[in-house]
N, C-alpha and C. Protein backbone atom coordinates (compact mmCIF):
# COMPACT_ATOMS: atom_id res chain seq x y z
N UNK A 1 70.47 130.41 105.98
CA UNK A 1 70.46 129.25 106.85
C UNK A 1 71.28 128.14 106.21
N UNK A 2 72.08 127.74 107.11
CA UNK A 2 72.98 126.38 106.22
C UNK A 2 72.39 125.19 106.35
N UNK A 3 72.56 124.17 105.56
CA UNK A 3 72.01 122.83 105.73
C UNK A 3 72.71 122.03 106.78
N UNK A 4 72.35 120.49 106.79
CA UNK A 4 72.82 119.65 107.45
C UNK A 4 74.42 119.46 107.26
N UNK A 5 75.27 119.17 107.83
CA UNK A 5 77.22 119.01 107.85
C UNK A 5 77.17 117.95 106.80
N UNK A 6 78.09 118.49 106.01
CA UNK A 6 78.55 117.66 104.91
C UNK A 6 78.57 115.89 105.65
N UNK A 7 78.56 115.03 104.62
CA UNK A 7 79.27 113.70 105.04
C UNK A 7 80.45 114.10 104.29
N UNK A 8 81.23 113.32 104.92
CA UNK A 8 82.77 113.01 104.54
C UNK A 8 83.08 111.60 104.22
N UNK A 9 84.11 111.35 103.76
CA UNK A 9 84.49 109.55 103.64
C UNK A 9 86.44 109.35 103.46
N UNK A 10 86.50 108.68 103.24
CA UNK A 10 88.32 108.43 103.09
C UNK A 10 88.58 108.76 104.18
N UNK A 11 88.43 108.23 105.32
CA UNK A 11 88.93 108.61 106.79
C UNK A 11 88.97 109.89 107.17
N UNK A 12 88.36 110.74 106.85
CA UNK A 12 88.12 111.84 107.28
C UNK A 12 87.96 112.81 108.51
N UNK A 13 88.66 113.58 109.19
CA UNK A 13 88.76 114.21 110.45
C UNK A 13 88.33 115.52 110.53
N UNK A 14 87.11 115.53 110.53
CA UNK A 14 86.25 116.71 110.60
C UNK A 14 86.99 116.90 111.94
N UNK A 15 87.52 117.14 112.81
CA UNK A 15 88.18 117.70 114.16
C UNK A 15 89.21 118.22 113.87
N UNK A 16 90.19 117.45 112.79
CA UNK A 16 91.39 117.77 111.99
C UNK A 16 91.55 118.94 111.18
N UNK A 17 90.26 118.43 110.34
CA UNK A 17 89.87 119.47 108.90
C UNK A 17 88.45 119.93 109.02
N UNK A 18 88.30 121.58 109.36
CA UNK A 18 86.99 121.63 109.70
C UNK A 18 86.56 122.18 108.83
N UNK A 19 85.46 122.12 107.90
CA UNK A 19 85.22 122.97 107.00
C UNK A 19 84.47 124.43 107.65
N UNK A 20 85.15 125.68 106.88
CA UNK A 20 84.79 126.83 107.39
C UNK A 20 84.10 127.41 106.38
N UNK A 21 82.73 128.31 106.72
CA UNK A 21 81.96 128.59 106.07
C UNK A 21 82.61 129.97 105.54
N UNK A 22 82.78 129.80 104.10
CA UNK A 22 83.32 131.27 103.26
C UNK A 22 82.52 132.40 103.08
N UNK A 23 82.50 133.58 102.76
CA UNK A 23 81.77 134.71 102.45
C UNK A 23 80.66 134.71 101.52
N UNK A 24 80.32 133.57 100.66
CA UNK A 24 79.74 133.65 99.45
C UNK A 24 78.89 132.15 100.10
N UNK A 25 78.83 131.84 101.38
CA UNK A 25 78.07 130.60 101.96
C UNK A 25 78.72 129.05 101.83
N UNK A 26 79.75 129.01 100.60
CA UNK A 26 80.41 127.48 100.66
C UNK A 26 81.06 127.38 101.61
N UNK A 27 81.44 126.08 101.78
CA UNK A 27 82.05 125.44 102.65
C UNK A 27 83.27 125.13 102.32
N UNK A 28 84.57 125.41 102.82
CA UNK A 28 86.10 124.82 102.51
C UNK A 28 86.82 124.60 103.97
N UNK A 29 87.27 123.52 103.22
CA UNK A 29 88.91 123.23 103.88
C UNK A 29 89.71 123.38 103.28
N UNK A 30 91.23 123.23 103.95
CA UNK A 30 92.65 122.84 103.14
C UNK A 30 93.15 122.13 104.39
N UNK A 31 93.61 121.13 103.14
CA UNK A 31 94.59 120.09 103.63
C UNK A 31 95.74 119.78 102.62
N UNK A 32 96.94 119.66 103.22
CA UNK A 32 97.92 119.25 102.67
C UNK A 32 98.11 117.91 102.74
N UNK A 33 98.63 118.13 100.84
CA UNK A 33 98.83 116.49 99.72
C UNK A 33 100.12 115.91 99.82
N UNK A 34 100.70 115.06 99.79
CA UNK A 34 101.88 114.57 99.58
C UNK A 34 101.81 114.86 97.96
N UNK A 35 103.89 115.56 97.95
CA UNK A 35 103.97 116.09 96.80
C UNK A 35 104.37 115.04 95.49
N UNK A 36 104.51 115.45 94.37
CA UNK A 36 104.60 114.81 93.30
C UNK A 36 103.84 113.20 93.10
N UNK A 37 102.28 113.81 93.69
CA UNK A 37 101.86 112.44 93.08
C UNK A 37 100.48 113.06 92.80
N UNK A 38 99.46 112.29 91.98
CA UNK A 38 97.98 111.97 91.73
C UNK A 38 97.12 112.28 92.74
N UNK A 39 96.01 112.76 92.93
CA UNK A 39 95.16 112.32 93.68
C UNK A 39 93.99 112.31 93.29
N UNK A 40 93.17 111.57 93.33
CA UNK A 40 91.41 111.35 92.91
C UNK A 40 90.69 112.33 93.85
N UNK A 41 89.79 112.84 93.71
CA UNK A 41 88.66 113.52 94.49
C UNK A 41 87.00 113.88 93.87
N UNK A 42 86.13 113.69 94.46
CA UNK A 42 85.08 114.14 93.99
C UNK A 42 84.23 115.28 95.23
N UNK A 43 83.28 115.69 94.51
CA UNK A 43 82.19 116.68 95.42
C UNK A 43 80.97 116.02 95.71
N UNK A 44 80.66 116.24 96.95
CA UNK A 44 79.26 115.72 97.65
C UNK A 44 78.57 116.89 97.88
N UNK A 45 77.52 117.14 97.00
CA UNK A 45 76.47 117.49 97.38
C UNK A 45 75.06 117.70 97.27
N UNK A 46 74.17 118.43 98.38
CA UNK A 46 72.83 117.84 98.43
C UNK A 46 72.65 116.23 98.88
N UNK A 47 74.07 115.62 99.68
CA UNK A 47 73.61 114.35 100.54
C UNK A 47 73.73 113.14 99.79
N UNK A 48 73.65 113.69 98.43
CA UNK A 48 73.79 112.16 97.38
C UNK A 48 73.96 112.51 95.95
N UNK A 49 74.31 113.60 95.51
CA UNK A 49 74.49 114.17 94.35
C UNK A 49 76.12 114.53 93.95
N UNK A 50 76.87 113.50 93.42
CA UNK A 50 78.33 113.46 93.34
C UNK A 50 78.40 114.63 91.77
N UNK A 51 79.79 115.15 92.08
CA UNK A 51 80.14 115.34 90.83
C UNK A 51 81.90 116.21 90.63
N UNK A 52 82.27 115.82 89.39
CA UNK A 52 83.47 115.90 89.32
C UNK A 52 84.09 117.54 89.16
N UNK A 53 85.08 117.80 89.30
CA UNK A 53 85.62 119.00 89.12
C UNK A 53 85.93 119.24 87.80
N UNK A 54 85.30 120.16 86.76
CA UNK A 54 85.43 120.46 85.13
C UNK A 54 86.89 121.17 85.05
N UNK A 55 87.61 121.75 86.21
CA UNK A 55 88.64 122.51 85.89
C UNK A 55 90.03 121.58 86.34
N UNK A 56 90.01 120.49 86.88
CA UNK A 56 90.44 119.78 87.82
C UNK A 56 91.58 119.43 87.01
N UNK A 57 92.90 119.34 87.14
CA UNK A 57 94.26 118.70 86.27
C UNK A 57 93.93 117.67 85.08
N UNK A 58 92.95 116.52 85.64
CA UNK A 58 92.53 115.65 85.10
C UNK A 58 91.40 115.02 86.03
N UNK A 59 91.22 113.56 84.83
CA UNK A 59 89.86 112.76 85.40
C UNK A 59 90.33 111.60 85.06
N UNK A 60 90.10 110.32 85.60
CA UNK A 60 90.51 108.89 85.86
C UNK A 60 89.28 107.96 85.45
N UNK A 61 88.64 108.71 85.05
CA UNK A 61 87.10 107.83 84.50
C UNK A 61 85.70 108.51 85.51
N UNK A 62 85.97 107.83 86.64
CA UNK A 62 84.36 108.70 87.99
C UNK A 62 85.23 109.88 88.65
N UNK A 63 86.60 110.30 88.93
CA UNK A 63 87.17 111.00 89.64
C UNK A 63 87.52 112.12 88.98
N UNK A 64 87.91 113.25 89.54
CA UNK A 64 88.47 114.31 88.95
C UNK A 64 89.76 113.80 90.02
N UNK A 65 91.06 114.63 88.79
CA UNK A 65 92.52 114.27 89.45
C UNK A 65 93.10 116.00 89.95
N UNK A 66 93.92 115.94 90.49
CA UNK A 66 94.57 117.19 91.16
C UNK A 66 96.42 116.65 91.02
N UNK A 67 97.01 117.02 90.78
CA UNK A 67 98.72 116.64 90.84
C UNK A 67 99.22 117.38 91.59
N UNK A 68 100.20 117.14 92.39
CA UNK A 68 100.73 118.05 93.94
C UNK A 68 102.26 117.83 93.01
């Protein structure tokens, strides 16, 4: 049974970007980054439980970074 739909934030278009439920029960999208720059991102989950990506390019202090 899946839980309640993610929240989203940063202007976000769940109509745009729908997250599709994978084989193993997570949830993904893809969206395309504008190239050669930074981007910050974090994970929501359980509704209020943030946390950063350990494998992620880098981290900016609260963010995990990704480089396109």
């Amino acid at each position: 049974m899946l839980g309640p739909p993610p929240a989203l934030v940063n202007h976000w278009d769940p109509a745009a970007h729908p997250l599709q439920v994978r084989g193993d029960g997570m949830r993904a999208a893809t969206v395309v980054l504008p190239t050669h720059k930074g981007h910050s991102f974090r994970y929501l989950a359980a509704g209020d439980y943030w946390f950063d990506d350990d494998e992620a390019d880098g981290h900016d202090g609260t963010n995990s970074r990704v480089n396109t």
